[in-house]
N, C-alpha and C. Protein backbone atom coordinates (compact mmCIF):
# COMPACT_ATOMS: atom_id res chain seq x y z
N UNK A 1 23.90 -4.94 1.20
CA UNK A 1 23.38 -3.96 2.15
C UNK A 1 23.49 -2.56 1.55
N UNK A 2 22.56 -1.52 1.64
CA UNK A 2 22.66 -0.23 1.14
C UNK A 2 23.47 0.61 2.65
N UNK A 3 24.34 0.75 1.03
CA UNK A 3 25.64 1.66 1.95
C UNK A 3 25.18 2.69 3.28
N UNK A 4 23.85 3.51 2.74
CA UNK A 4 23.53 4.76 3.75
C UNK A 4 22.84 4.04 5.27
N UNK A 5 22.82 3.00 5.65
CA UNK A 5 22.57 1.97 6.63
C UNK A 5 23.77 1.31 7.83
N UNK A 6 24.70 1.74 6.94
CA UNK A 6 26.01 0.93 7.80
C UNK A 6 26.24 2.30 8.80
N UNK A 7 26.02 1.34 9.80
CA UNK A 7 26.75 1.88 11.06
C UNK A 7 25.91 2.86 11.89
N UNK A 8 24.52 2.90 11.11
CA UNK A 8 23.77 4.18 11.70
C UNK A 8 22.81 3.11 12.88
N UNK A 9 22.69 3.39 14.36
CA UNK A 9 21.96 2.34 15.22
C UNK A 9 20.49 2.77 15.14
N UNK A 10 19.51 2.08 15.00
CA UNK A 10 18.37 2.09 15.37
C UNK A 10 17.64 3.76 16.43
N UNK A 11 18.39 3.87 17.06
CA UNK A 11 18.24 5.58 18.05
C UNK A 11 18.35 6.31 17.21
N UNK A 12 19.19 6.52 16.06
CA UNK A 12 19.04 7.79 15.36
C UNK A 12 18.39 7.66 13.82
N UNK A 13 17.60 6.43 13.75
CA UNK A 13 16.71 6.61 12.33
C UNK A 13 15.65 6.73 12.90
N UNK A 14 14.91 7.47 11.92
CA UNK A 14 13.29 7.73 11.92
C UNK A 14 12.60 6.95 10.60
N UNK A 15 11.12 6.58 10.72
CA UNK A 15 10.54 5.56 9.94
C UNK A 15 9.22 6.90 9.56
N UNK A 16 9.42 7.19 8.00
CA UNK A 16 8.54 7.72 7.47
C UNK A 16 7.02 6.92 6.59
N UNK A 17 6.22 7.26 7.46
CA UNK A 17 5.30 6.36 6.30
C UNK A 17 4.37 7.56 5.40
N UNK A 18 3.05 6.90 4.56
CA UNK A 18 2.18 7.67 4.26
C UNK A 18 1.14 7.66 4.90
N UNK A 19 0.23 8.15 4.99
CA UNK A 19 -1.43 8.10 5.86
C UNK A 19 -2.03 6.59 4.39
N UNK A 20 -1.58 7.44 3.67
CA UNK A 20 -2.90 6.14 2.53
C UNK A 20 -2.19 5.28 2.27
N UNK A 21 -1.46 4.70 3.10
CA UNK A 21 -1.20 2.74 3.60
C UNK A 21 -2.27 2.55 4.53
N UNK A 22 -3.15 3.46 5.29
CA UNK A 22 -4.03 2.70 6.34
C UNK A 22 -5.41 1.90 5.44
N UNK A 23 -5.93 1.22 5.99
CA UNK A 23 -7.34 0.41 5.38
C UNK A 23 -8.58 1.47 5.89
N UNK A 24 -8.68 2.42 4.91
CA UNK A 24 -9.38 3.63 4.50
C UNK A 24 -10.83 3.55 5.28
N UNK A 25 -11.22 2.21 5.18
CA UNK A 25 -12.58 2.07 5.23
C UNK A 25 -12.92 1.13 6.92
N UNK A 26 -11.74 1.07 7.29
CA UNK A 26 -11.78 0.63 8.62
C UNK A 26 -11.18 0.86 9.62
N UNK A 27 -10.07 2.12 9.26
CA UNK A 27 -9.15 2.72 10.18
C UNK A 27 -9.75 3.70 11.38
N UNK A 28 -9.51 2.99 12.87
CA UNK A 28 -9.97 3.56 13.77
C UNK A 28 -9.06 4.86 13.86
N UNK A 29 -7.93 5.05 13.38
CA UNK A 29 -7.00 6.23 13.55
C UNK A 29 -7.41 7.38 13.18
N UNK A 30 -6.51 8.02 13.74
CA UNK A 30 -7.03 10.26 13.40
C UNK A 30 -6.16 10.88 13.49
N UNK A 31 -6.10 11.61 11.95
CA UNK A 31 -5.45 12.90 11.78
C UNK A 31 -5.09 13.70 13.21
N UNK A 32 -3.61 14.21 13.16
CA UNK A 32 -3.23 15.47 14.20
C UNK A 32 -2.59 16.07 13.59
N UNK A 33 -2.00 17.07 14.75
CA UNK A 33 -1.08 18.19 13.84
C UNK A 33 0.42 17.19 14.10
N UNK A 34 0.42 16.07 14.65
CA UNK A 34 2.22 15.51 14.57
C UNK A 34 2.16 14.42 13.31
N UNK A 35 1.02 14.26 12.94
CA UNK A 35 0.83 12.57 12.06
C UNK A 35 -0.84 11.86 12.43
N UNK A 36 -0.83 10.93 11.42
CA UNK A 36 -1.52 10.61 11.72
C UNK A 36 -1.19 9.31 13.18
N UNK A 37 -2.48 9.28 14.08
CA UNK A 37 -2.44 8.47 15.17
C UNK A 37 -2.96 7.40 14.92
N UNK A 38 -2.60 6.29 15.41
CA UNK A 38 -3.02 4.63 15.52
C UNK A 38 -3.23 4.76 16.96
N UNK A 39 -4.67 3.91 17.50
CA UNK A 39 -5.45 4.13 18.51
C UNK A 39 -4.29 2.43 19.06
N UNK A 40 -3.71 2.74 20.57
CA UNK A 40 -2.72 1.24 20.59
C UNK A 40 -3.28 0.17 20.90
N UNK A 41 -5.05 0.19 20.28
CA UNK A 41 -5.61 -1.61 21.06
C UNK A 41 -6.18 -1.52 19.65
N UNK A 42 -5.40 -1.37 18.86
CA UNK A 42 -6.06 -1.34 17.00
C UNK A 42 -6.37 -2.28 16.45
N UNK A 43 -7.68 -2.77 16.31
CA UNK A 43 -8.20 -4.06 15.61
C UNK A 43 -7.22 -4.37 14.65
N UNK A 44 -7.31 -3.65 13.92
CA UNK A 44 -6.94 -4.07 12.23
C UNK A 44 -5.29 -4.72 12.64
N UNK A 45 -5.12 -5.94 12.70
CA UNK A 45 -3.99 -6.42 13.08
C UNK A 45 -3.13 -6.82 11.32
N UNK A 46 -3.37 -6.34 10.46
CA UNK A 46 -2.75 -6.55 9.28
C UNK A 46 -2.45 -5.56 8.44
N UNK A 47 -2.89 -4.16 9.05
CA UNK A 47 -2.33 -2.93 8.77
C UNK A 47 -1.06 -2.79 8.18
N UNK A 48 -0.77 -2.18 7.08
CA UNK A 48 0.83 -2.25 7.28
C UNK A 48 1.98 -0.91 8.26
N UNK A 49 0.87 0.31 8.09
CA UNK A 49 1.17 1.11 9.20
C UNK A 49 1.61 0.46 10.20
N UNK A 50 0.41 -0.44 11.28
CA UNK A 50 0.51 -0.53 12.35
C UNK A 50 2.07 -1.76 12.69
N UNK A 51 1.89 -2.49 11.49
CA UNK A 51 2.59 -3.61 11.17
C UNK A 51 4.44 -3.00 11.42
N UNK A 52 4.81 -1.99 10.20
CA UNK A 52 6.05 -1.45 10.61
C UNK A 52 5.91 -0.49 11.33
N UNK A 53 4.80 0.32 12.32
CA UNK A 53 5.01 1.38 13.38
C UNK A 53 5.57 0.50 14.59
N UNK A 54 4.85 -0.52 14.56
CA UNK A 54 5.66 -1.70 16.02
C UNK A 54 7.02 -2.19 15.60
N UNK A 55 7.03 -2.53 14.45
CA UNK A 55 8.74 -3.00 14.28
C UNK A 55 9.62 -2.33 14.50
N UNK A 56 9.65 -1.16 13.80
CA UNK A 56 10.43 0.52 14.31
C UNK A 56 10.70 0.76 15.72
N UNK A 57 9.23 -0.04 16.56
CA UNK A 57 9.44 0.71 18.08
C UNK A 57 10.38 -0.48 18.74
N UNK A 58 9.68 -1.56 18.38
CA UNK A 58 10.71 -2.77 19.17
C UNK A 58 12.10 -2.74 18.51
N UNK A 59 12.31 -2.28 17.07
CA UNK A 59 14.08 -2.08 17.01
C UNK A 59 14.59 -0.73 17.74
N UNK A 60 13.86 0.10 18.26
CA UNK A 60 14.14 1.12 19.08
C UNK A 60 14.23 2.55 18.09
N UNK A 61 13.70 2.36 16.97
CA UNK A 61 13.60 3.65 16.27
C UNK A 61 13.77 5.25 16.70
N UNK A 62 14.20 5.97 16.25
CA UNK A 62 13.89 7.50 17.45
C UNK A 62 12.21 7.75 17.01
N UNK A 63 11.52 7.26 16.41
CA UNK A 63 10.45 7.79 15.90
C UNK A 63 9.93 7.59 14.91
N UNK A 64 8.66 7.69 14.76
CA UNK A 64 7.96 7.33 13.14
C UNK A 64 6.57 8.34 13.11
N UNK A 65 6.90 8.62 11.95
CA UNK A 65 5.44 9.72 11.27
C UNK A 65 5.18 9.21 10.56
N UNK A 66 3.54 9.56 10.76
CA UNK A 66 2.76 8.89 9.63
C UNK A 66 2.19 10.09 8.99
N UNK A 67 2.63 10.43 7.67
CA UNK A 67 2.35 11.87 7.59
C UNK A 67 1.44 11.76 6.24
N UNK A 68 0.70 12.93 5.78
CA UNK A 68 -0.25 13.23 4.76
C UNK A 68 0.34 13.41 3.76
N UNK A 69 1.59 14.32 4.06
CA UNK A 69 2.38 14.76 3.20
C UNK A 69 3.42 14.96 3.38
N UNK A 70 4.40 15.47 2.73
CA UNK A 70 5.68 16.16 2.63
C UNK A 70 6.12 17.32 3.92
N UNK A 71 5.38 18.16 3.53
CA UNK A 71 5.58 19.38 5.01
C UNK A 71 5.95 18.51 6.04
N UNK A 72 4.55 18.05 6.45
CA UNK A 72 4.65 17.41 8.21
C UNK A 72 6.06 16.44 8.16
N UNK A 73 6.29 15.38 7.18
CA UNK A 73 7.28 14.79 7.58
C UNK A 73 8.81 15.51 7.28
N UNK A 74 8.75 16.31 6.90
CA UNK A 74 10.09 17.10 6.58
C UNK A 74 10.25 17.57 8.06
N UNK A 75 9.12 18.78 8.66
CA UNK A 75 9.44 19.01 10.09
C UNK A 75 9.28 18.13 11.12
N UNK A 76 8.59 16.91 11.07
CA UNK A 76 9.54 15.69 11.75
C UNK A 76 10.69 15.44 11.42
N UNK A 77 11.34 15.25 10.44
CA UNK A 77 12.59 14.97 10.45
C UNK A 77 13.55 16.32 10.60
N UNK A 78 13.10 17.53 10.78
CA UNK A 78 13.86 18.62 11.35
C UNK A 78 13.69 18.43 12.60
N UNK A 79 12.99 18.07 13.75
CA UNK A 79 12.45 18.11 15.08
C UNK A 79 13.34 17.17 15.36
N UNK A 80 13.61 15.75 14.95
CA UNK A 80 14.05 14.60 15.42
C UNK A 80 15.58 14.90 15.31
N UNK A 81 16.00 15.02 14.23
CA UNK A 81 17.34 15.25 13.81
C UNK A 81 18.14 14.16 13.71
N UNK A 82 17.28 13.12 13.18
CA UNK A 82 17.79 11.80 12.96
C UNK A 82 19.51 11.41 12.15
N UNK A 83 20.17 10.39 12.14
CA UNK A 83 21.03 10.30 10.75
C UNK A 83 20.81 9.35 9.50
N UNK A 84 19.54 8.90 10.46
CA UNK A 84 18.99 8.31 8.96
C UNK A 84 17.82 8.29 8.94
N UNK A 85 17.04 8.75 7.48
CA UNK A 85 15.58 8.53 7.64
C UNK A 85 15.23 7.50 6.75
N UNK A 86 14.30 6.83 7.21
CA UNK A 86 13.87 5.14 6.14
C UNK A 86 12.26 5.97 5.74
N UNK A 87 12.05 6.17 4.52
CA UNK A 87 11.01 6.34 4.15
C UNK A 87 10.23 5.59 3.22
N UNK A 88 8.81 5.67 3.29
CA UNK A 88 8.15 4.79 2.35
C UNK A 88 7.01 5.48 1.96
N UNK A 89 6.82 5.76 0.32
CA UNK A 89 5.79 6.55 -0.28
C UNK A 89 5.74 6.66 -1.50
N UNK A 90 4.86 6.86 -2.35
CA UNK A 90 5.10 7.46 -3.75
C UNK A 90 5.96 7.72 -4.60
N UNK A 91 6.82 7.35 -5.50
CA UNK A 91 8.16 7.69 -6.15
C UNK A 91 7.63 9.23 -6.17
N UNK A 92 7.04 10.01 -6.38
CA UNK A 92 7.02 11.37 -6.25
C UNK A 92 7.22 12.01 -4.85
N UNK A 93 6.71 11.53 -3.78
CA UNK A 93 7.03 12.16 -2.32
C UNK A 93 8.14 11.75 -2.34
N UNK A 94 9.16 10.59 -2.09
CA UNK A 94 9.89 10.41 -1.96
C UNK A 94 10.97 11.20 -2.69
N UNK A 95 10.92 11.39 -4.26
CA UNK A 95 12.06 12.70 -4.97
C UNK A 95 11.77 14.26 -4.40
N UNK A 96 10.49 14.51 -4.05
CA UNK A 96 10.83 15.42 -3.31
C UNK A 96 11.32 15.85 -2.27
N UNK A 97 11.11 14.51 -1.33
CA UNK A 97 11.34 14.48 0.29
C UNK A 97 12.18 14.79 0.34
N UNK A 98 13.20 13.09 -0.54
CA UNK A 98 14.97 12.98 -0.65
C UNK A 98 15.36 14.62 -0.86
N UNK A 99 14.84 15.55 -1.44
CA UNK A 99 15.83 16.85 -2.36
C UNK A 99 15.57 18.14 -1.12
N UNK A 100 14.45 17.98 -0.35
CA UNK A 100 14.20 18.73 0.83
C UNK A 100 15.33 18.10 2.06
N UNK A 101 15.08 17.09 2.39
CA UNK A 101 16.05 17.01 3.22
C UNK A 101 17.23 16.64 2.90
N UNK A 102 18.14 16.70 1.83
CA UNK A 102 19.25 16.79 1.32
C UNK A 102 19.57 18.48 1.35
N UNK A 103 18.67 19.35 1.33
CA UNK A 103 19.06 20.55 1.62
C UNK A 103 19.09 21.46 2.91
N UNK A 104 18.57 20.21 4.06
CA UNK A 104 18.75 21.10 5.65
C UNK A 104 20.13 20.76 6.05
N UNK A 105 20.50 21.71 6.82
CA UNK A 105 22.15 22.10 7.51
C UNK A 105 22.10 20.31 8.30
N UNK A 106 23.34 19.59 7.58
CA UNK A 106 23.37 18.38 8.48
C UNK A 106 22.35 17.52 8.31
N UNK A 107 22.37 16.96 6.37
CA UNK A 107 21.41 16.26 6.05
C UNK A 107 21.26 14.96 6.61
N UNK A 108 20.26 13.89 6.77
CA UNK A 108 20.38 12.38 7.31
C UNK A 108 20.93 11.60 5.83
N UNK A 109 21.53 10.74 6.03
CA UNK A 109 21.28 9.71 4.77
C UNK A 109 19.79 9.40 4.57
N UNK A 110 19.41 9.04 3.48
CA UNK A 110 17.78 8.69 3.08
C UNK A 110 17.81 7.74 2.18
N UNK A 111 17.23 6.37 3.05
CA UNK A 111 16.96 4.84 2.43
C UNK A 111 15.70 4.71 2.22
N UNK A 112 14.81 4.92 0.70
CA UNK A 112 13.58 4.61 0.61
C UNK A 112 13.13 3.14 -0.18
N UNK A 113 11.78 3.32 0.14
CA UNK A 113 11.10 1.89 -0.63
C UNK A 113 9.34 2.57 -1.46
N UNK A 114 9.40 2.67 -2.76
CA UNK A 114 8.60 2.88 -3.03
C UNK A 114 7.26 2.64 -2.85
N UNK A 115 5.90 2.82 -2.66
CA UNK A 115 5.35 2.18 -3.06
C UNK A 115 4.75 1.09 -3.91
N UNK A 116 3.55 -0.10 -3.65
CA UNK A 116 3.47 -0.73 -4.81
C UNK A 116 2.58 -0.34 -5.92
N UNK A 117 1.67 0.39 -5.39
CA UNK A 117 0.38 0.63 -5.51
C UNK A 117 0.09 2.36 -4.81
N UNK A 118 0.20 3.29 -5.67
CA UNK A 118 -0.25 4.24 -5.16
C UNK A 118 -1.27 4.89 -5.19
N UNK A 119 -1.75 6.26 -5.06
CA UNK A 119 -3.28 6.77 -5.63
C UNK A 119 -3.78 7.48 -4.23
N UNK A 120 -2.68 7.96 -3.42
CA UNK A 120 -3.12 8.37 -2.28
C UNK A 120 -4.24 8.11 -1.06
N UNK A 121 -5.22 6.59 -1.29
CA UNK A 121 -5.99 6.09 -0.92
C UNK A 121 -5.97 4.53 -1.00
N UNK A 122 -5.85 4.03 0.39
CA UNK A 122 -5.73 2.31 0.05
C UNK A 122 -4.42 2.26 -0.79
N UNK A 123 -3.52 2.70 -0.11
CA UNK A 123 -2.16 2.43 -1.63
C UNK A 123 -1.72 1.16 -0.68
N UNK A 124 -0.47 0.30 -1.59
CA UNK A 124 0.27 -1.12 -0.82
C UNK A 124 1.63 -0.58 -1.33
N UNK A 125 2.17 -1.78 -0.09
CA UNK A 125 3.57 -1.20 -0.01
C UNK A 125 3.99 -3.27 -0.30
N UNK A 126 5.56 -3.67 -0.12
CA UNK A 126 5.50 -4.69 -0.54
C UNK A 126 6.62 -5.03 1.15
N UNK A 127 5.20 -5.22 1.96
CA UNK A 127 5.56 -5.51 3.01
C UNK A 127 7.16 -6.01 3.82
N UNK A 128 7.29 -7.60 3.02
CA UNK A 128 8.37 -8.08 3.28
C UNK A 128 9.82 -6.78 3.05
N UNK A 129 9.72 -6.36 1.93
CA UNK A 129 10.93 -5.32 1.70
C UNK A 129 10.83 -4.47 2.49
N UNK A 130 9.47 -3.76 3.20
CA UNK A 130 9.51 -2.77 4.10
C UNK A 130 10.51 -2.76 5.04
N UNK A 131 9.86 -4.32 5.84
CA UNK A 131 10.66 -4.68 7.09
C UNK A 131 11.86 -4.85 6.98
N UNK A 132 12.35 -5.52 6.07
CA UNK A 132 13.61 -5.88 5.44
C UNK A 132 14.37 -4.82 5.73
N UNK A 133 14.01 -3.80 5.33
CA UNK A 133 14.83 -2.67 5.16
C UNK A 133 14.76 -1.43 6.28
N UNK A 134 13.66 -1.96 7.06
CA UNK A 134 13.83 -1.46 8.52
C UNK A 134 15.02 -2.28 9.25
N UNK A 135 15.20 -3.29 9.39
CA UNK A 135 15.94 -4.04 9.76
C UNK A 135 17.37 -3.76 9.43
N UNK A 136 17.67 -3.38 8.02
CA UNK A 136 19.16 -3.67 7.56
C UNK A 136 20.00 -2.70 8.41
N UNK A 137 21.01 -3.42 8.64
CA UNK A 137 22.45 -3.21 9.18
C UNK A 137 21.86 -2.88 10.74
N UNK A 138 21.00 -3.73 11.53
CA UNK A 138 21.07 -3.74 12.90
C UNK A 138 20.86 -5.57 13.24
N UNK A 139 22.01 -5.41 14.52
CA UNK A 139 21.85 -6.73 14.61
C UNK A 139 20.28 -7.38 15.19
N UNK A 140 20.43 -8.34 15.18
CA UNK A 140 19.31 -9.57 15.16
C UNK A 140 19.15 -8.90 17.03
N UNK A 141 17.84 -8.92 16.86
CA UNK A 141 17.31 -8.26 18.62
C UNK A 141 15.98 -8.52 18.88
């Protein structure tokens, strides 16, 4: 189990994704100023967005952004004030993310999962580990 997971409950992590995990060419969703939105009667039932935005909610997550970039999800995770953030993106968003929010007053621990496939468009993530690691260190629910 990764150490920054123990003991933190489901209420105080937040689930960071990217916008370019959605299926580019069939995503009913739309850009806002909080994240991007998933419309909640969303065809695309194999999304991986939509796939870990519901897992997050049924483990009781405080929240999940689906963000473009860096900015927006940094001031989600200043807004939320989570103690742990689970993120998933780019080995480059992610070293920056990790070094931004390692520097706000009362940092969260930060458990990421790279991408598999990046390119800011149609990127893959390696699903099973996603969830996996949404999951770790909360009991079975």
């Amino acid at each position: 189990m990764r150490e920054e997971l123990l003991g933190i409950p489901p209420s105080e992590r937040v689930l960071l994704l990217p916008h370019c995990l959605r299926p580019s060419a069939l995503c009913p969703g739309r850009p806002t100023k909080d994240g991007f939105q998933c419309p909640p009667d969303c065809p695309i039932t194999d999304c991986p967005i939509g796939i870990l935005r519901k897992e997050a909610e049924r483990l009781g997550y405080k929240g999940v952004c689906v963000a473009p970039g860096g900015a927006l999800a940094l001031r989600f995770v200043q807004e939320k004030k989570p103690k742990l953030v689970v993120a998933v993106a780019c080995q480059k968003e992610l070293l920056e993310g990790t070094e931004a929010v390692t520097k706000m007053e009362s940092p969260p621990q930060v458990a990421t999962l790279p991408l598999l496939r990046d390119g800011c468009v149609d990127t893959e993530v390696d699903l099973s580990a996603a969830l996996e690691l949404l999951r770790e260190g909360i009991s079975a629910g």
